[in-house]
N, C-alpha and C. Protein backbone atom coordinates (compact mmCIF):
# COMPACT_ATOMS: atom_id res chain seq x y z
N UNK A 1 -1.38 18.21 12.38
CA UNK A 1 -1.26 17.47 11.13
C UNK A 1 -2.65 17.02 10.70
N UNK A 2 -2.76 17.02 9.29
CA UNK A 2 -4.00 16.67 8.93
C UNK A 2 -4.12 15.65 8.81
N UNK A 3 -5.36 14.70 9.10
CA UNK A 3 -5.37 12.95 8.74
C UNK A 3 -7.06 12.99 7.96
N UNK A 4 -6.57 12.14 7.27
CA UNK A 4 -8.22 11.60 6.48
C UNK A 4 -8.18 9.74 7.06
N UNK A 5 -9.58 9.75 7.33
CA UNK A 5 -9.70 8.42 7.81
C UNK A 5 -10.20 7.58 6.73
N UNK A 6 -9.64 6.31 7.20
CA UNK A 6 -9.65 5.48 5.60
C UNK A 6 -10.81 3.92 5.83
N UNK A 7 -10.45 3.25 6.87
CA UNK A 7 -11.18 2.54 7.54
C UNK A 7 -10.73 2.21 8.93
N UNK A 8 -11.37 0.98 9.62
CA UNK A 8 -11.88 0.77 10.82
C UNK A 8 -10.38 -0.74 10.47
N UNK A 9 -9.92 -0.31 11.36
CA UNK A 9 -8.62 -1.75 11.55
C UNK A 9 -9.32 -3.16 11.48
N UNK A 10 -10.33 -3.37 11.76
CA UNK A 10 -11.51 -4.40 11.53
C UNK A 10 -11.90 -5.03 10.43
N UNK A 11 -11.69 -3.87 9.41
CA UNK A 11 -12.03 -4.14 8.02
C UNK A 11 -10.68 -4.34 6.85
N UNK A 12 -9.76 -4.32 7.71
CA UNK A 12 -8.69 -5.05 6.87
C UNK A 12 -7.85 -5.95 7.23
N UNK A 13 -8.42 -7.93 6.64
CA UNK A 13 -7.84 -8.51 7.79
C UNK A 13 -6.24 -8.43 7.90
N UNK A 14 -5.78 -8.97 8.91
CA UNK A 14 -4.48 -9.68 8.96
C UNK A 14 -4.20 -10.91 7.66
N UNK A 15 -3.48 -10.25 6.67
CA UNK A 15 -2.59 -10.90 5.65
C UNK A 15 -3.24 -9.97 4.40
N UNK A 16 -4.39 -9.54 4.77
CA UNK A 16 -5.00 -8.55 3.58
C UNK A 16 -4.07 -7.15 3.15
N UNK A 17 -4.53 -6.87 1.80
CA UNK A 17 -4.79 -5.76 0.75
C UNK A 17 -6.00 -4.91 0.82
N UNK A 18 -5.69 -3.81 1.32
CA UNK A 18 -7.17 -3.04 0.42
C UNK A 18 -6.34 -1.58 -0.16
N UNK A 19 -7.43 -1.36 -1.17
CA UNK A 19 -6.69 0.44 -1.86
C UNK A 19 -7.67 1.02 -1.39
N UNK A 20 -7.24 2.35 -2.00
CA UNK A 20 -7.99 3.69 -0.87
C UNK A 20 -7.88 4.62 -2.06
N UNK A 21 -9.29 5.54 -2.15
CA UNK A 21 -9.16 6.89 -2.82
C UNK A 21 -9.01 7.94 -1.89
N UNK A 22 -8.24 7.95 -1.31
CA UNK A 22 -8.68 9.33 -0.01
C UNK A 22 -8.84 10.76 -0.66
N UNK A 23 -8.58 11.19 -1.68
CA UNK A 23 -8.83 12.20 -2.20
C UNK A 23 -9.95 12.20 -3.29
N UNK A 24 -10.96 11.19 -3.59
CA UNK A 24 -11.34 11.55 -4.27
C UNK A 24 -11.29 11.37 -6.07
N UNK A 25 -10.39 10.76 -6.31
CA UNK A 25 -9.84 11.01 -7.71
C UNK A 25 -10.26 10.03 -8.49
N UNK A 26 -10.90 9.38 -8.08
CA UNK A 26 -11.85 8.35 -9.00
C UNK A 26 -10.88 6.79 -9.13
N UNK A 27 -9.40 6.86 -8.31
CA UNK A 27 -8.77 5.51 -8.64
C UNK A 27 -8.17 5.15 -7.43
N UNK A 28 -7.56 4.21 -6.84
CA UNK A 28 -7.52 4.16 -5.57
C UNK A 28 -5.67 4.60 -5.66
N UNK A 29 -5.32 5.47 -4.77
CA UNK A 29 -3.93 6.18 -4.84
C UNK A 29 -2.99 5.70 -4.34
N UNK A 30 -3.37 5.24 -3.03
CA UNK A 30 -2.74 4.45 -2.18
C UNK A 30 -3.17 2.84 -1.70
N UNK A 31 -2.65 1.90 -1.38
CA UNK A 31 -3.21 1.13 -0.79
C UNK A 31 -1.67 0.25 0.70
N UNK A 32 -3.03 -0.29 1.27
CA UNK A 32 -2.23 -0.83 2.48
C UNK A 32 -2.38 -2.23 2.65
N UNK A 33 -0.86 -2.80 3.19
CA UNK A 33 -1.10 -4.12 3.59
C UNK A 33 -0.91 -4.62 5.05
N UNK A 34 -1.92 -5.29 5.59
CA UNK A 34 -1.96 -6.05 7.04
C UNK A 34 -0.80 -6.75 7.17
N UNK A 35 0.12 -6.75 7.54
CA UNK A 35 1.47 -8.20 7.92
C UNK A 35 1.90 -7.93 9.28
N UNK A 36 1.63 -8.21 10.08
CA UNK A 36 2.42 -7.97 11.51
C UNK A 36 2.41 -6.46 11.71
N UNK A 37 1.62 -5.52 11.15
CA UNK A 37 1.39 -3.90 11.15
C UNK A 37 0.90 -3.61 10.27
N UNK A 38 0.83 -2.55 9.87
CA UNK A 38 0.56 -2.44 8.71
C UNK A 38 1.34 -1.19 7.87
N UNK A 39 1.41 -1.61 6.40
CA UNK A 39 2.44 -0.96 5.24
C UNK A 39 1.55 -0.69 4.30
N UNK A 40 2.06 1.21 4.00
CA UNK A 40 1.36 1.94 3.40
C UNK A 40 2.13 2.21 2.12
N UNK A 41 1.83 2.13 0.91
CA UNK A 41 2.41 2.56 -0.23
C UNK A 41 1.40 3.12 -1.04
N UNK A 42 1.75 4.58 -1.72
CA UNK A 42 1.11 4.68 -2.93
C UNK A 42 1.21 3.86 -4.31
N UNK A 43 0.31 3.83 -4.86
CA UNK A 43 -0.12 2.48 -5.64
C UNK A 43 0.48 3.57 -6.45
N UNK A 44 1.12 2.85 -7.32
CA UNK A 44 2.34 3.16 -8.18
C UNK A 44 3.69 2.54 -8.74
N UNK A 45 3.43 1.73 -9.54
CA UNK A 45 4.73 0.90 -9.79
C UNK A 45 6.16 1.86 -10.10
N UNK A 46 7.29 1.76 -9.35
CA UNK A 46 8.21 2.72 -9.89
C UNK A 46 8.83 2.22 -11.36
N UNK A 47 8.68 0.91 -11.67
CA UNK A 47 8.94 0.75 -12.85
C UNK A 47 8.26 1.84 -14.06
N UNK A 48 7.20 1.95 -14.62
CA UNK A 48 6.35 2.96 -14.97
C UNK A 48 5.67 3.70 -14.23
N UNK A 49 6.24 5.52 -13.70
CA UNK A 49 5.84 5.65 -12.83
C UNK A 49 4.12 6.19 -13.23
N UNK A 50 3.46 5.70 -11.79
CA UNK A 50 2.19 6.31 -12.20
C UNK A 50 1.49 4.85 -12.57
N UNK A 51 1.94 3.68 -13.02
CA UNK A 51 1.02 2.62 -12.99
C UNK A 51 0.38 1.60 -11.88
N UNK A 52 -1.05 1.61 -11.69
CA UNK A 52 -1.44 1.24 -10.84
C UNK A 52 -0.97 -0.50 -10.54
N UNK A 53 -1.02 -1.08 -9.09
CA UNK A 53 -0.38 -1.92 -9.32
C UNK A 53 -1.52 -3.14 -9.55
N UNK A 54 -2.48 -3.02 -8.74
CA UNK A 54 -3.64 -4.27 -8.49
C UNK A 54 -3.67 -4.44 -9.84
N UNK A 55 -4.41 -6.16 -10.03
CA UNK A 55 -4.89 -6.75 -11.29
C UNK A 55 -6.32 -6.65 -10.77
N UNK A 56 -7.28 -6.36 -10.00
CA UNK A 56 -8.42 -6.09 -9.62
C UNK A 56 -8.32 -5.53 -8.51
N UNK A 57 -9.78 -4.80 -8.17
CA UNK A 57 -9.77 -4.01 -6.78
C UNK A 57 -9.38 -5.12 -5.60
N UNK A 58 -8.07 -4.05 -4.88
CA UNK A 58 -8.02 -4.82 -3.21
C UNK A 58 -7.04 -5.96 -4.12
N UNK A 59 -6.21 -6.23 -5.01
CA UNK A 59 -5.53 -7.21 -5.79
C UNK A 59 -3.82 -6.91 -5.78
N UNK A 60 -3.73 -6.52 -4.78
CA UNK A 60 -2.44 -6.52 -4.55
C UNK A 60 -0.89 -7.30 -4.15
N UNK A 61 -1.65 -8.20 -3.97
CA UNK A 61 -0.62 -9.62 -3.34
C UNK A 61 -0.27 -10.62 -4.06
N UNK A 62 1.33 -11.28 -3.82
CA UNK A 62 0.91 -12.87 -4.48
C UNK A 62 -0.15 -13.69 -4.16
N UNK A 63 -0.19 -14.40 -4.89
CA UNK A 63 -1.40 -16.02 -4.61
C UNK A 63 -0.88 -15.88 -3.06
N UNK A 64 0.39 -16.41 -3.00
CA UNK A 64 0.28 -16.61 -1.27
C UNK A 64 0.76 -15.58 -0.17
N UNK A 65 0.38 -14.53 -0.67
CA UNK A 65 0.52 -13.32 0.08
C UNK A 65 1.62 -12.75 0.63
N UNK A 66 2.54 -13.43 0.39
CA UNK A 66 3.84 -12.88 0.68
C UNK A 66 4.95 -11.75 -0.06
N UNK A 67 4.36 -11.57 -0.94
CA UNK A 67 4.77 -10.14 -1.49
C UNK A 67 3.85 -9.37 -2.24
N UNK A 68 4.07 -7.88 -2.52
CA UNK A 68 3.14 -6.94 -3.32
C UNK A 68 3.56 -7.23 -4.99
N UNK A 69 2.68 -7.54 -5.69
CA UNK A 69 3.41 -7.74 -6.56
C UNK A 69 2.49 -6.46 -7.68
N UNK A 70 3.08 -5.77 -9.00
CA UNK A 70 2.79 -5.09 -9.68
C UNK A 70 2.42 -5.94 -10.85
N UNK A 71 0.97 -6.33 -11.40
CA UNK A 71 0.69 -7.10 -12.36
C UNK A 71 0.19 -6.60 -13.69
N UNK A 72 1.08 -5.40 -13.43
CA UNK A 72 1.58 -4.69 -14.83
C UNK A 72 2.45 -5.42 -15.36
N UNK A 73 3.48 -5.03 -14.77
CA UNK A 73 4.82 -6.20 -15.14
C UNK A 73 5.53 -6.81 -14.87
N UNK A 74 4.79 -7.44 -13.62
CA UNK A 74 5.38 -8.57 -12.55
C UNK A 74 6.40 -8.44 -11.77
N UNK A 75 6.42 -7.17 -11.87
CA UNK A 75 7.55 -7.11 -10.27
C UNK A 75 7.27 -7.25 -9.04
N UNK A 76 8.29 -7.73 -8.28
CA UNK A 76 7.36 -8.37 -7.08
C UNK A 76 8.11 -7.84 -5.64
N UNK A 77 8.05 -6.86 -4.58
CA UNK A 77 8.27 -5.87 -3.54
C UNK A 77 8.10 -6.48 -2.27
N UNK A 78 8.97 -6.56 -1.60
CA UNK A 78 9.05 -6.72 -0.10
C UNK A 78 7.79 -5.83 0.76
N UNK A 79 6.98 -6.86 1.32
CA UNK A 79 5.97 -5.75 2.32
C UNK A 79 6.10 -5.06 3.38
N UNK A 80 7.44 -5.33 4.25
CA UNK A 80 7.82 -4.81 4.73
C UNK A 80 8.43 -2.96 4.09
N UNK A 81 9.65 -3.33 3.42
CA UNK A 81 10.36 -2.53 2.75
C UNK A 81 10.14 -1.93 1.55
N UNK A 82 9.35 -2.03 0.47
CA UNK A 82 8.75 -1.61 -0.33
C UNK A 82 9.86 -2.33 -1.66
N UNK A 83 10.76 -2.68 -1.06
CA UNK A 83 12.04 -3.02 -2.57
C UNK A 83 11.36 -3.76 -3.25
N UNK A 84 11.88 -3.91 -4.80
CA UNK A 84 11.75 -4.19 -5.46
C UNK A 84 12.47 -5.82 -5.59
N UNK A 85 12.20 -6.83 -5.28
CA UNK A 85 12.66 -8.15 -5.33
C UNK A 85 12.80 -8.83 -6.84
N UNK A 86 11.94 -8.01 -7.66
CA UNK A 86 12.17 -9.50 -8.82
C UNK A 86 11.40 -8.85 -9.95
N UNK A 87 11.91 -8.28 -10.98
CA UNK A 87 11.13 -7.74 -11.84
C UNK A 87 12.06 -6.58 -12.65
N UNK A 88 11.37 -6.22 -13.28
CA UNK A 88 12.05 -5.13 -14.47
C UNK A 88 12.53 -3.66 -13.52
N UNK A 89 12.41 -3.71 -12.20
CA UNK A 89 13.03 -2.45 -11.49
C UNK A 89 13.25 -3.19 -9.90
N UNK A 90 14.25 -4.03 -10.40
CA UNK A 90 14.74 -4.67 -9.12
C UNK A 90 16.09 -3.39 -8.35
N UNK A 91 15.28 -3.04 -7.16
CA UNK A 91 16.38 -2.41 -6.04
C UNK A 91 16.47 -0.82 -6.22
N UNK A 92 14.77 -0.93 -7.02
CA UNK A 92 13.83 0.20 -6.84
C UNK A 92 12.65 0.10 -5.61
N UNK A 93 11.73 1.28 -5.08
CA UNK A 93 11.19 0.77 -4.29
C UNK A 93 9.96 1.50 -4.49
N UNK A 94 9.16 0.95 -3.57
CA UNK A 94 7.68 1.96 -3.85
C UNK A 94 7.84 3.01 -2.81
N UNK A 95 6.66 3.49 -2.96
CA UNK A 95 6.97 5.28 -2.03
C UNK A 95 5.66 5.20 -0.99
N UNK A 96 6.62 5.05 0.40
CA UNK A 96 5.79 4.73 1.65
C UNK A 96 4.54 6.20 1.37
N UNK A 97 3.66 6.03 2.34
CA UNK A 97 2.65 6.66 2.82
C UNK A 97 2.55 6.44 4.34
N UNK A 98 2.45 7.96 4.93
CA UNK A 98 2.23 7.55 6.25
C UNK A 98 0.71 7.28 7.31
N UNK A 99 0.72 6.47 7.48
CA UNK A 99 -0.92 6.03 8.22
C UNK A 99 -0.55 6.16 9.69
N UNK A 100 -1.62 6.60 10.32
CA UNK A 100 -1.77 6.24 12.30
C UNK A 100 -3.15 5.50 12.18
N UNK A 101 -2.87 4.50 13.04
CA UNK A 101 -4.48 3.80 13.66
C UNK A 101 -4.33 4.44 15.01
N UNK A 102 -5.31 5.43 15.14
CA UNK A 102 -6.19 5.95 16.07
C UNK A 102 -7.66 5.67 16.51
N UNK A 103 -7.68 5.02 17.52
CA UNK A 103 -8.87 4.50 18.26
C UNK A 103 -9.51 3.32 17.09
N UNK A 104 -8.27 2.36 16.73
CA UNK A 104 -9.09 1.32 16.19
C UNK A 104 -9.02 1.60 14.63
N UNK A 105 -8.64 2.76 13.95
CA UNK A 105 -9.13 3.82 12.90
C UNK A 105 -8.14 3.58 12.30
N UNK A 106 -8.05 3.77 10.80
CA UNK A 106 -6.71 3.81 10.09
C UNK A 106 -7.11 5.31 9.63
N UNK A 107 -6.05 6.27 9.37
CA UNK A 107 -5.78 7.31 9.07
C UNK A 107 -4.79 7.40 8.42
N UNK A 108 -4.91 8.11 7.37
CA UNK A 108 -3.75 8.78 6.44
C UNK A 108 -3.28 9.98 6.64
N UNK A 109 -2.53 10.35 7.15
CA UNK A 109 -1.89 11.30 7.38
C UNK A 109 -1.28 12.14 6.08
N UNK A 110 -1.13 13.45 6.09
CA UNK A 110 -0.76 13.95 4.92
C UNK A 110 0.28 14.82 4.93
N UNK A 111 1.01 14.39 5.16
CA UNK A 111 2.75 14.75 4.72
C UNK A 111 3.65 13.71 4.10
N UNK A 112 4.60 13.86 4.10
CA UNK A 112 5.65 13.06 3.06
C UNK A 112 6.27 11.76 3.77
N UNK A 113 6.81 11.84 5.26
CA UNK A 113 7.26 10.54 5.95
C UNK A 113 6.12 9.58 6.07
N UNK A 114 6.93 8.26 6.61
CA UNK A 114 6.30 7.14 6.75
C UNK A 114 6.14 6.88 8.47
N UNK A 115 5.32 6.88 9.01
CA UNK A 115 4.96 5.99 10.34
C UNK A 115 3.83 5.23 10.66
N UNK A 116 4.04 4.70 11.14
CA UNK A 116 2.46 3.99 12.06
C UNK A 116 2.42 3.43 13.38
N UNK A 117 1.55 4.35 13.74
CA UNK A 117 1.15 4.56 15.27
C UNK A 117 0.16 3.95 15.60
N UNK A 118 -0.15 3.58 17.08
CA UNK A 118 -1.03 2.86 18.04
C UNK A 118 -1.88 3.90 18.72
């Protein structure tokens, strides 16, 4: 399986957001959040699909970090589960991405399921 490495587990704390271009494309595609593991979604509100969700880079969270929220149009997603909690596409969800941290490493893996490995 192919993996592209994204960063160093170091550089994203525990309760943090960061996005990722792993391909290249000039916008960040995916991004991940630290909570007790970590949860990979492509940045993509399913409400409009294709809209990015951050209100600035790495801007993915409530004020108090407890959910992903899309500040397009304020829908607001379980970090665990990706659902949709509160917003114009409630019990819609976002679309996992699968990452492995290898040797410390976050990696994106490039196929369609979701895991994350030690």
């Amino acid at each position: 399986m192919k993996r592209v490495p994204l960063c160093r587990l170091d550089e994203l704390p525990e309760g943090g957001s960061r996005g990722f271009d792993p391909m290249g494309q000039g916008q960040d595609t995916i991004f991940i959040v630290r909570r007790q593991g970590l949860h990979a979604w492509r940045n993509a509100c399913p409400h409009w699909n294709g809209a990015p969700m951050a209100w600035r880079k790495d801007g993915y969270l409530s004020g108090d970090g407890t959910r992903i929220v899309c500040y397009a149009h304020g829908a607001q997603f379980d970090i665990e589960t990706g659902i949709c909690l509160l917003g114009p596409c409630v019990g819609q969800s976002l679309t996992p991405v699968m990452v492995h941290l290898i040797n410390g490493e976050i990696h994106l893996a490039l196929d369609n399921s979701r895991e994350t490995t030690s």
